[in-house]
Protein backbone atom coordinates (compact mmCIF):
# COMPACT_ATOMS: atom_id res chain seq x y z
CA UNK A 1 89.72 121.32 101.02
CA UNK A 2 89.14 117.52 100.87
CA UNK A 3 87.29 116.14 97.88
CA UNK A 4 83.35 115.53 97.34
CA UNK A 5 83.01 111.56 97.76
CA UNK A 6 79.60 111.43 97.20
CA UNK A 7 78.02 113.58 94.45
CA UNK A 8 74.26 113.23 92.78
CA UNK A 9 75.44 111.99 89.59
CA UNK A 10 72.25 112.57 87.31
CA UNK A 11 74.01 114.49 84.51
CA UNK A 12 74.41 113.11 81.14
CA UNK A 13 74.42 109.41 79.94
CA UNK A 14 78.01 108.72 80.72
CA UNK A 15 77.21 109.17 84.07
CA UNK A 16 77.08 105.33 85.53
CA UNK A 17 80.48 105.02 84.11
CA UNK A 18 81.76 108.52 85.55
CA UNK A 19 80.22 106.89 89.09
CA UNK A 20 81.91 103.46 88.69
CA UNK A 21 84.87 105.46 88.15
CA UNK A 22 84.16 107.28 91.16
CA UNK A 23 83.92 104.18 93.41
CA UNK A 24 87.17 102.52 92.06
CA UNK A 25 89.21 105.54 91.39
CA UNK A 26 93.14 106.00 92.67
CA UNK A 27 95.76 103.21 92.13
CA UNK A 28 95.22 101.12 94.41
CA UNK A 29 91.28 100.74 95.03
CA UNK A 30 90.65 98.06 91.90
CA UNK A 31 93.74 96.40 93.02
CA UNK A 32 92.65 96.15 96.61
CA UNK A 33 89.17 94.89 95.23
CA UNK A 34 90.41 92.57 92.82
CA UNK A 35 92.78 90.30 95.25
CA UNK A 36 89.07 90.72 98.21
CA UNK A 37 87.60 88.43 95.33
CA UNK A 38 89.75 85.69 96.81
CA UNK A 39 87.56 86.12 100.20
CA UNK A 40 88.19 87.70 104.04
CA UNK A 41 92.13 89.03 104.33
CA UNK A 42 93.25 90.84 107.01
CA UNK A 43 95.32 94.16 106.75
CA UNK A 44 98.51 93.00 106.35
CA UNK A 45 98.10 90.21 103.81
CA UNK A 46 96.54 92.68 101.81
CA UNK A 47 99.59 94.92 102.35
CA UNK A 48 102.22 92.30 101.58
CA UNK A 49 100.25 91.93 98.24
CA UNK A 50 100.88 95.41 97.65
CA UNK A 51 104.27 95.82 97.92
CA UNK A 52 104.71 99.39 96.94
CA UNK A 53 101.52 100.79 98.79
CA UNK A 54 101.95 102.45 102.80
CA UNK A 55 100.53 101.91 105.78
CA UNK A 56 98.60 105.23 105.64
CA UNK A 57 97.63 104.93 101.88
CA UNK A 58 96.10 100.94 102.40
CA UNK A 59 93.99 102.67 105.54
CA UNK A 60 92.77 105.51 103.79
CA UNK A 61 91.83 103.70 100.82
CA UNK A 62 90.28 101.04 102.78
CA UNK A 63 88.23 103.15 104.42
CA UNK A 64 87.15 104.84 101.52
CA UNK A 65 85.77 101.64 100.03
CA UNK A 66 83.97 100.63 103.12
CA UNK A 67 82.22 104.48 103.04
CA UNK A 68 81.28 103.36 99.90
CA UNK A 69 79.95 100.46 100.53
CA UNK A 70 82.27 98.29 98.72
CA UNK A 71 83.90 96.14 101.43
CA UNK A 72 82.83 95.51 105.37
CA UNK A 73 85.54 95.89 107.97
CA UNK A 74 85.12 93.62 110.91
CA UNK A 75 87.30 94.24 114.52
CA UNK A 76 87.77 91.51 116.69
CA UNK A 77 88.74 92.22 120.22
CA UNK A 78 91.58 90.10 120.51
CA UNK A 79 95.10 90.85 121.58
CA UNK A 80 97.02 91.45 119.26
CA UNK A 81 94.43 93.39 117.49
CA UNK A 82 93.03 91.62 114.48
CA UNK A 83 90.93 93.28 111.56
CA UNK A 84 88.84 91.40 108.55
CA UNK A 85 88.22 92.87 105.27
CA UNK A 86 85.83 91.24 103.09
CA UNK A 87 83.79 92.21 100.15
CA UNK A 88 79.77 93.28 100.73
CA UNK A 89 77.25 91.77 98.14
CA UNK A 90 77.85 95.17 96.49
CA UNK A 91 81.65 95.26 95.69
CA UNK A 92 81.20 91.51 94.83
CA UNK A 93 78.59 93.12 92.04
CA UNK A 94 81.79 94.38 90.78
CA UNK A 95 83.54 91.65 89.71
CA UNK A 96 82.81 91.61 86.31
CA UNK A 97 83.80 94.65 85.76
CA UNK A 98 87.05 94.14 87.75
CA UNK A 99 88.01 90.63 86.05
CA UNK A 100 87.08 92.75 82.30
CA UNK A 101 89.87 95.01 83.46
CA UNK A 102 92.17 91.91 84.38
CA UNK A 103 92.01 89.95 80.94
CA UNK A 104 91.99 93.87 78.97
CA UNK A 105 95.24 94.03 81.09
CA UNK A 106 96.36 90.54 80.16
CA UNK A 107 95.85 91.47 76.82
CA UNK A 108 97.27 95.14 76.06
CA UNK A 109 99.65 96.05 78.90
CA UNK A 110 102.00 93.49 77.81
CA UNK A 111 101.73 94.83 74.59
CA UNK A 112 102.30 98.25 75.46
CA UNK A 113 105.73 96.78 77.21
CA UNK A 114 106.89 94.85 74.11
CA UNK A 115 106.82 98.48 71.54
């Protein structure tokens, strides 16, 4: 049974976090988001960024984001086939948080490697 991806999230105060976390969840979503903040890329730029992600997993994740909102996905009909992804005014909203993550990162994963 495929998961919920939109829920009414009107629980308890932790709530806007647990929905943040909903939009940006999986590995590669933030990661997809954060290198968008550059500007337009097309499919397989953003794949050779992400070396370790697959064909099917970039698709599926993209579209999740642009269900959500988060990025727009322009076709062009061209041959060979050629597909934009850029952020919308709402997943550029996000780059605070996404940068925050970034320096945390900078900070504390390097750490974590050094112990």
């Amino acid at each position: 049974m495929p998961r919920v991806r939109h829920k009414l999230l009107d629980c308890s105060p932790g709530c806007p976090v647990e929905g943040v976390l909903h939009l940006i969840d999986g590995k590669w979503k933030g990661v997809i988001l954060y290198h968008l903040l550059e500007g337009t890329m097309r499919f397989n730029e953003i794949r050779r960024r992400l070396t370790s992600i697959t064909q099917r997993m970039l698709t599926k994740q993209l579209r999740e984001l642009e269900a959500d909102g988060l990025i727009e996905r322009t076709v062009f009909a061209v041959v060979p086939p050629r597909v934009d992804y850029c952020l919308t005014p709402r997943g550029r909203s996000l780059e605070p948080v996404i940068m925050a993550m970034k320096r945390w990162g900078d900070e504390h994963i390097m750490l974590q490697a050094a112990e």
